[in-house]
Protein backbone atom coordinates (compact mmCIF):
# COMPACT_ATOMS: atom_id res chain seq x y z
CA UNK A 1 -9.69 28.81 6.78
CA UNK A 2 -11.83 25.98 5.69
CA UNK A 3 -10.65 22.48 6.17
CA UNK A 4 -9.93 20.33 3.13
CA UNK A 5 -11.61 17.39 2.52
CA UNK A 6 -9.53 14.58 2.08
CA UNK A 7 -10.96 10.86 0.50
CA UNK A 8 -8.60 7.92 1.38
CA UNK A 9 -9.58 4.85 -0.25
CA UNK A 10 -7.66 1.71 1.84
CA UNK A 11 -7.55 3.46 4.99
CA UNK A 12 -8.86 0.86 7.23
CA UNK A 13 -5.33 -0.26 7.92
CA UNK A 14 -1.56 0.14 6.38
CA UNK A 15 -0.06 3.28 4.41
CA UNK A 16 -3.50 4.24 4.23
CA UNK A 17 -4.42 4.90 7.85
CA UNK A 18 -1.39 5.73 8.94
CA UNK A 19 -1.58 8.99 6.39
CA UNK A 20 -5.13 9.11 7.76
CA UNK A 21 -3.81 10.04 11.04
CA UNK A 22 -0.91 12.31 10.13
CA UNK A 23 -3.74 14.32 7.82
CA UNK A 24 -6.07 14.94 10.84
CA UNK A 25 -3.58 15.75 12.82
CA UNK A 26 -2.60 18.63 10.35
CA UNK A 27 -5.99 19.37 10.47
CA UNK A 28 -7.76 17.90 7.41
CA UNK A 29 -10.95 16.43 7.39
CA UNK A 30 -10.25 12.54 6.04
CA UNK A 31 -12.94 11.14 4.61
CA UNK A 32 -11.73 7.01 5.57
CA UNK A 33 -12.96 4.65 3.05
CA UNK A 34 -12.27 0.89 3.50
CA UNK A 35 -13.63 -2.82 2.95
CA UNK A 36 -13.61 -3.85 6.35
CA UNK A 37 -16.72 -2.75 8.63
CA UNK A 38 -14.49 -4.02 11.77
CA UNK A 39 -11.13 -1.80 10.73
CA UNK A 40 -13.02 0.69 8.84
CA UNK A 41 -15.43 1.54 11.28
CA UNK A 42 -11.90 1.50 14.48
CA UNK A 43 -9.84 3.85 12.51
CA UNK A 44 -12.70 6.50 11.61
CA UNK A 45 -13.59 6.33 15.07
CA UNK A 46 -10.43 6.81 16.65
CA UNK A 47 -9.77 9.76 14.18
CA UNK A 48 -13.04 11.15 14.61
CA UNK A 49 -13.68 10.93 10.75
CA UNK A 50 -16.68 9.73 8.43
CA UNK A 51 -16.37 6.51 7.04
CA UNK A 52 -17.89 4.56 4.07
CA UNK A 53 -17.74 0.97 3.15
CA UNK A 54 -17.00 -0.19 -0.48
CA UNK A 55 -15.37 -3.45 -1.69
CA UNK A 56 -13.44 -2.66 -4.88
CA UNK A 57 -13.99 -6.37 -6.04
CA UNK A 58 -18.03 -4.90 -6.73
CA UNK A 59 -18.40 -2.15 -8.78
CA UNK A 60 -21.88 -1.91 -7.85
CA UNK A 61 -19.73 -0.87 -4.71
CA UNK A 62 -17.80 1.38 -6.14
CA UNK A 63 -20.97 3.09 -7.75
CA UNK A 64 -22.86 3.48 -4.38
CA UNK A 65 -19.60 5.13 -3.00
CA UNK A 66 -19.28 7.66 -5.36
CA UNK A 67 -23.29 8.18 -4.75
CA UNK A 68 -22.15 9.02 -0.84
CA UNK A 69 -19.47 10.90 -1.52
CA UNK A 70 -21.14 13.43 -4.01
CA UNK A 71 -24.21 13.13 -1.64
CA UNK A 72 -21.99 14.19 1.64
CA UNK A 73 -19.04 16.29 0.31
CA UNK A 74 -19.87 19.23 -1.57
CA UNK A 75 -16.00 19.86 -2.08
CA UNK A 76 -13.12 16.94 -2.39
CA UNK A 77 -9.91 18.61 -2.24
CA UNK A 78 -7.96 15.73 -2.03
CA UNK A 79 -8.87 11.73 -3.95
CA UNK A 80 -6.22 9.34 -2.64
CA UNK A 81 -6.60 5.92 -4.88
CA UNK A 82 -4.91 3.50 -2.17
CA UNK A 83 -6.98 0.31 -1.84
CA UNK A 84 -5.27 -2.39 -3.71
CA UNK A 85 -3.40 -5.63 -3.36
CA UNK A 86 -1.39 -8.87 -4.58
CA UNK A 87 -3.68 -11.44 -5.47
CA UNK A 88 -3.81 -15.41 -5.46
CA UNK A 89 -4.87 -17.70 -8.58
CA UNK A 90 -6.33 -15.85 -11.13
CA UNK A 91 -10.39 -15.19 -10.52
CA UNK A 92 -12.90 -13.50 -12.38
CA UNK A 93 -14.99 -10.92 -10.07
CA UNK A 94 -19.15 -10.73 -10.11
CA UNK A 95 -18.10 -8.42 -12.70
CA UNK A 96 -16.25 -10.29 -15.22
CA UNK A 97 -12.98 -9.35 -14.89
CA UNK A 98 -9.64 -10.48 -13.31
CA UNK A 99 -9.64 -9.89 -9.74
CA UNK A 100 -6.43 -7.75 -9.43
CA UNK A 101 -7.13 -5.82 -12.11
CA UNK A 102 -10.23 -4.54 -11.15
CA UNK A 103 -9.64 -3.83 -7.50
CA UNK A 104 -6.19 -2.02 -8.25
CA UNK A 105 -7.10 -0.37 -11.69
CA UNK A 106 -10.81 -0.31 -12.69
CA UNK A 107 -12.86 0.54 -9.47
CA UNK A 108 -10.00 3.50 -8.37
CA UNK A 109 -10.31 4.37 -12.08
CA UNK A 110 -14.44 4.12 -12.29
CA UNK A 111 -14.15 6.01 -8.44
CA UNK A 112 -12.57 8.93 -10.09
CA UNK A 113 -14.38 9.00 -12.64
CA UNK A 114 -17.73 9.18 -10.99
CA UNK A 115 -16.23 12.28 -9.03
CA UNK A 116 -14.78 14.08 -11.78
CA UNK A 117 -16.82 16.94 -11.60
CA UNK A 118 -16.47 16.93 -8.03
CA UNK A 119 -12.71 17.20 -8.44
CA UNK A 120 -12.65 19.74 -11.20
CA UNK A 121 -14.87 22.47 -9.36
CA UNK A 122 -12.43 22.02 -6.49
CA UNK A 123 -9.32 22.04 -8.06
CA UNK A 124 -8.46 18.70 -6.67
CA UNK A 125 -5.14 16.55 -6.52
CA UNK A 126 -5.52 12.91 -7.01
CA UNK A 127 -2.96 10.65 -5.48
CA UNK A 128 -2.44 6.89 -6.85
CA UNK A 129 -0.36 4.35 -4.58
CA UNK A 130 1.69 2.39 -7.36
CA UNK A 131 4.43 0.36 -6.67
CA UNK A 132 7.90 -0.82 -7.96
CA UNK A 133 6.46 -3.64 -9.22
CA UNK A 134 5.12 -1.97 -11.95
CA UNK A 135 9.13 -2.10 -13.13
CA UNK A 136 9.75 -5.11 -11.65
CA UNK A 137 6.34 -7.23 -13.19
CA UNK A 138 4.74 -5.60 -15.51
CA UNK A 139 4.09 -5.55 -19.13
CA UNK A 140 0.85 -4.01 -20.15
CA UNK A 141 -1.23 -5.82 -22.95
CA UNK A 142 -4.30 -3.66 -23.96
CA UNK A 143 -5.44 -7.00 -25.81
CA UNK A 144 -5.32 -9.10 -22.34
CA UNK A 145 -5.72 -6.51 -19.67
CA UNK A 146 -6.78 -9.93 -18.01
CA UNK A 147 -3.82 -11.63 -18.03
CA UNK A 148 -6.15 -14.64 -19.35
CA UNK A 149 -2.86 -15.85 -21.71
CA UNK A 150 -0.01 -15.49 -18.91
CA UNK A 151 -1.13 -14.84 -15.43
CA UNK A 152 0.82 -14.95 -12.82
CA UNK A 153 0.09 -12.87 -9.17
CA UNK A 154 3.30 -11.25 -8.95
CA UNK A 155 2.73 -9.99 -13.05
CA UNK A 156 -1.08 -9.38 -12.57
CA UNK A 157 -0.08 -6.69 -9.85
CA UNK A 158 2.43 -4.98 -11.87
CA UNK A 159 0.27 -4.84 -14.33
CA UNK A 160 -2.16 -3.12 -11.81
CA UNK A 161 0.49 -1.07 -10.59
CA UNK A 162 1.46 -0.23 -14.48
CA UNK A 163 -1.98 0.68 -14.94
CA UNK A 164 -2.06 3.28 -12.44
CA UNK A 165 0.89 5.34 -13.62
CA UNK A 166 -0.79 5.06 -16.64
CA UNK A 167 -3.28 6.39 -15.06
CA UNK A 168 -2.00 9.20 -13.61
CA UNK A 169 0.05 10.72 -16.46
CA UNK A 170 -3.34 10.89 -18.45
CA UNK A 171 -5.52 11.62 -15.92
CA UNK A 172 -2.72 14.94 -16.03
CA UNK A 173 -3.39 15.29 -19.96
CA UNK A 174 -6.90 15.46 -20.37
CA UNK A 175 -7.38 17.47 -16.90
CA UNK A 176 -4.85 19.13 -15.78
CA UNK A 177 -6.02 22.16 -18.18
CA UNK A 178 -9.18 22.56 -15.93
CA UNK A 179 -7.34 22.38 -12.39
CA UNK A 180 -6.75 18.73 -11.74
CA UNK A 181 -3.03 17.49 -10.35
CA UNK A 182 -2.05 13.75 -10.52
CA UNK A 183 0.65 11.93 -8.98
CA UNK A 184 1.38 8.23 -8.47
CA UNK A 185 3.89 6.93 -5.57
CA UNK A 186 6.10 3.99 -4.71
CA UNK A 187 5.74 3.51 -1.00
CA UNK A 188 8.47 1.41 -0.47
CA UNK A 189 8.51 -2.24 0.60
CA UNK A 190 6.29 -1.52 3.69
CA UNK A 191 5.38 -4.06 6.89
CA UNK A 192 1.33 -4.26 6.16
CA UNK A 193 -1.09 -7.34 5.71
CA UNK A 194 -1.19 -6.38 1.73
CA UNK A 195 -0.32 -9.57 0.44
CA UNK A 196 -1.97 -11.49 3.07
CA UNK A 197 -4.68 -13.75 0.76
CA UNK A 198 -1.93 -13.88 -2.01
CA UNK A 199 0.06 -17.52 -3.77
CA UNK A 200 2.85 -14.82 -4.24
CA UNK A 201 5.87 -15.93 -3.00
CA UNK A 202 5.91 -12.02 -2.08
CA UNK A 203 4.03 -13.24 0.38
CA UNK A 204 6.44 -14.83 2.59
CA UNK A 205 7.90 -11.38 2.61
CA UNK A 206 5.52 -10.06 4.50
CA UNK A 207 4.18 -12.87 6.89
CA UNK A 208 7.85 -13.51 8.41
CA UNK A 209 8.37 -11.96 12.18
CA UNK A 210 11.62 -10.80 10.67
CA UNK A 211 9.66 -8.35 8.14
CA UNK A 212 9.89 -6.18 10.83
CA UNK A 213 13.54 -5.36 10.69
CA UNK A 214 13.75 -5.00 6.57
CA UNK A 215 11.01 -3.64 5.71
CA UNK A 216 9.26 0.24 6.77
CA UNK A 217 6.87 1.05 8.82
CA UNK A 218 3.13 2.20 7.59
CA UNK A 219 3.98 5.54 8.51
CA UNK A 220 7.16 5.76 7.14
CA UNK A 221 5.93 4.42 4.28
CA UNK A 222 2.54 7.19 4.17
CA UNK A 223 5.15 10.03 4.01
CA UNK A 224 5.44 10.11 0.39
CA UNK A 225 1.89 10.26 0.14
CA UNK A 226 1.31 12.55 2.91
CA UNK A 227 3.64 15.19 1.49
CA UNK A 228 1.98 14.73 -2.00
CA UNK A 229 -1.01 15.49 -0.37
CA UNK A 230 -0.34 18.34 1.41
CA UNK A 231 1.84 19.97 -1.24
CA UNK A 232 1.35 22.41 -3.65
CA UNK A 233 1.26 21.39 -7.42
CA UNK A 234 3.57 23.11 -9.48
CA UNK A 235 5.40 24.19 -6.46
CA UNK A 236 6.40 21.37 -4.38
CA UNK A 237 5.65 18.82 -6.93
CA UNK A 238 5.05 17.82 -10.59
CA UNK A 239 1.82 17.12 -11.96
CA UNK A 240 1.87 13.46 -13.77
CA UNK A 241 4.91 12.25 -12.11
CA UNK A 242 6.22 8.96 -10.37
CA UNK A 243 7.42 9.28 -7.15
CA UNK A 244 9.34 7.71 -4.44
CA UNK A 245 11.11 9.07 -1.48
CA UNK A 246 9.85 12.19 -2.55
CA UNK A 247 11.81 12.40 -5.60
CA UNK A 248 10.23 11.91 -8.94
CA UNK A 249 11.59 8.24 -9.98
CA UNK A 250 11.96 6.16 -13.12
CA UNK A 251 9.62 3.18 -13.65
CA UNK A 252 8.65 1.02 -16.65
CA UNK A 253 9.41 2.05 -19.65
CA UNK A 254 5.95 1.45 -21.23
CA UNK A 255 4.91 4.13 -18.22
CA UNK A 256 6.18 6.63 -21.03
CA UNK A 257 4.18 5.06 -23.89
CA UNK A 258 1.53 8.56 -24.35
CA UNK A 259 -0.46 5.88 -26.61
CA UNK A 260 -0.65 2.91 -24.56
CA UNK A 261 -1.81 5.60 -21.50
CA UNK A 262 -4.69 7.20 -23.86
CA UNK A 263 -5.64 3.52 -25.28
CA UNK A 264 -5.54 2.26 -21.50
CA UNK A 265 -7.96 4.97 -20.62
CA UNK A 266 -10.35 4.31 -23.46
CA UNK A 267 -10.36 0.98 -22.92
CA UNK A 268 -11.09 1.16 -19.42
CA UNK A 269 -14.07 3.48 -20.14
CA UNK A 270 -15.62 0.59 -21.80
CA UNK A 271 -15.05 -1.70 -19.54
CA UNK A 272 -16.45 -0.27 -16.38
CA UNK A 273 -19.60 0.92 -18.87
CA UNK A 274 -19.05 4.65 -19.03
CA UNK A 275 -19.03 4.42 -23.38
CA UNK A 276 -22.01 3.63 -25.22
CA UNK A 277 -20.54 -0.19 -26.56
């Protein structure tokens, strides 16, 4: 039996490498794809895995990475949208746009794009790590994806995390037809570095010594995205669902909102320049 080819984006560290490891050791071939050269560069090696550099802040970046993956993986059985994070003050990238935004909704969405054929001829699921913050945060203005009239970190990311259940449920419309399975994932509130360069107050969260004792552990955390992974659409799971613990979960309400998803998704064509303006 041929090994599947799984892309992780994030997997230098977190949820991300810890489903890294737990997908080798099933067998898979994970494909580790972080910013870091340091942490990038440690986990592929310990795993015995390719790796590829790419910071989602470029999407010059994120362009050159789909380049290598077409180039070196014939077949992608398995896109895993991971990288992300909480933000500080609100920045504009090299690109124009607000900083949170773009790393955790346009350069996963651009990624995918970029692969899409890739994806279709192999039948591939594509796995988005949301958040509840999307419930908690977020409230999706196609008219100020950019939060340029009421930023805030903590609603920037739900926003971000909004966007990729959005994502996800039309990602399942448009492709699902031709083989494609989507899900997006709460991992719970997990023990990483993820808000580390945040003016959250989330942040204190995670910096404490006690965050230890509340919070999960990356690899507890990586199960629902492990099992989403290694599951069978349609059989274990539901195509263009929210999940958490393994059960498909509520979330915003505007998650629901079939128009805001396909308005999101045109919108976001034009914005990472894949529409004629």
């Amino acid at each position: 039996m041929t090994r599947r080819t799984v892309v992780i984006t994030g997997a230098s560290d977190g949820i991300g490498a810890a489903a890294a490891r737990r997908l080798v050791e099933a067998g898979d071939r994970v494909v580790v794809v972080g910013r870091s050269q340091g942490k990038t560069l440690a986990v592929a090696r310990e795993l015995g895995s390719p790796a590829h550099l790419a910071d989602f802040t470029r999407l010059d970046d994120v362009r050159r990475l789909a380049g290598e993956l077409r180039t070196a993986y014939p077949r992608i059985d398995v896109l895993v949208n991971n990288a992300g994070g909480l933000m500080g003050d609100r920045e504009l990238t090299g690109d124009g746009f607000e900083k949170t935004l773009q790393v955790n909704h346009l350069a996963p969405f651009l990624l995918t794009h970029l692969l899409m054929d890739r994806l279709v001829e192999g039948r591939a699921t594509v796995v988005s790590t949301s958040s509840a913050a999307a419930r908690l945060f977020g409230r999706l203005d196609l008219d100020d994806l950019d939060n340029s009239r009421r930023y805030s970190p903590n609603k920037a990311y739900g926003d971000g995390k909004l966007a990729n259940i959005l994502f996800t449920r039309e990602l399942h419309r448009r492709f699902h037809d031709q083989g494609i399975a989507a899900a997006a994932f709460h991992p719970g509130v997990v023990a990483t570095n993820f808000a580390e360069g945040s003016t959250s107050m989330m942040r204190f969260l995670y910096r404490t010594p006690l965050r230890h004792l509340g919070l999960l552990s990356p690899d507890a955390g990586a199960d629902t995205l492990v099992w989403l992974a290694q599951g069978t659409p349609g059989q274990d799971w539901v195509s263009g669902a929210f999940y958490e613990k393994r059960k498909v979960s509520r979330t915003h309400p505007q998650a629901d909102d079939a128009a805001l998803a396909a308005g999101l998704w045109e919108r976001s064509l034009e914005m990472v320049g894949l529409v004629a303006p």
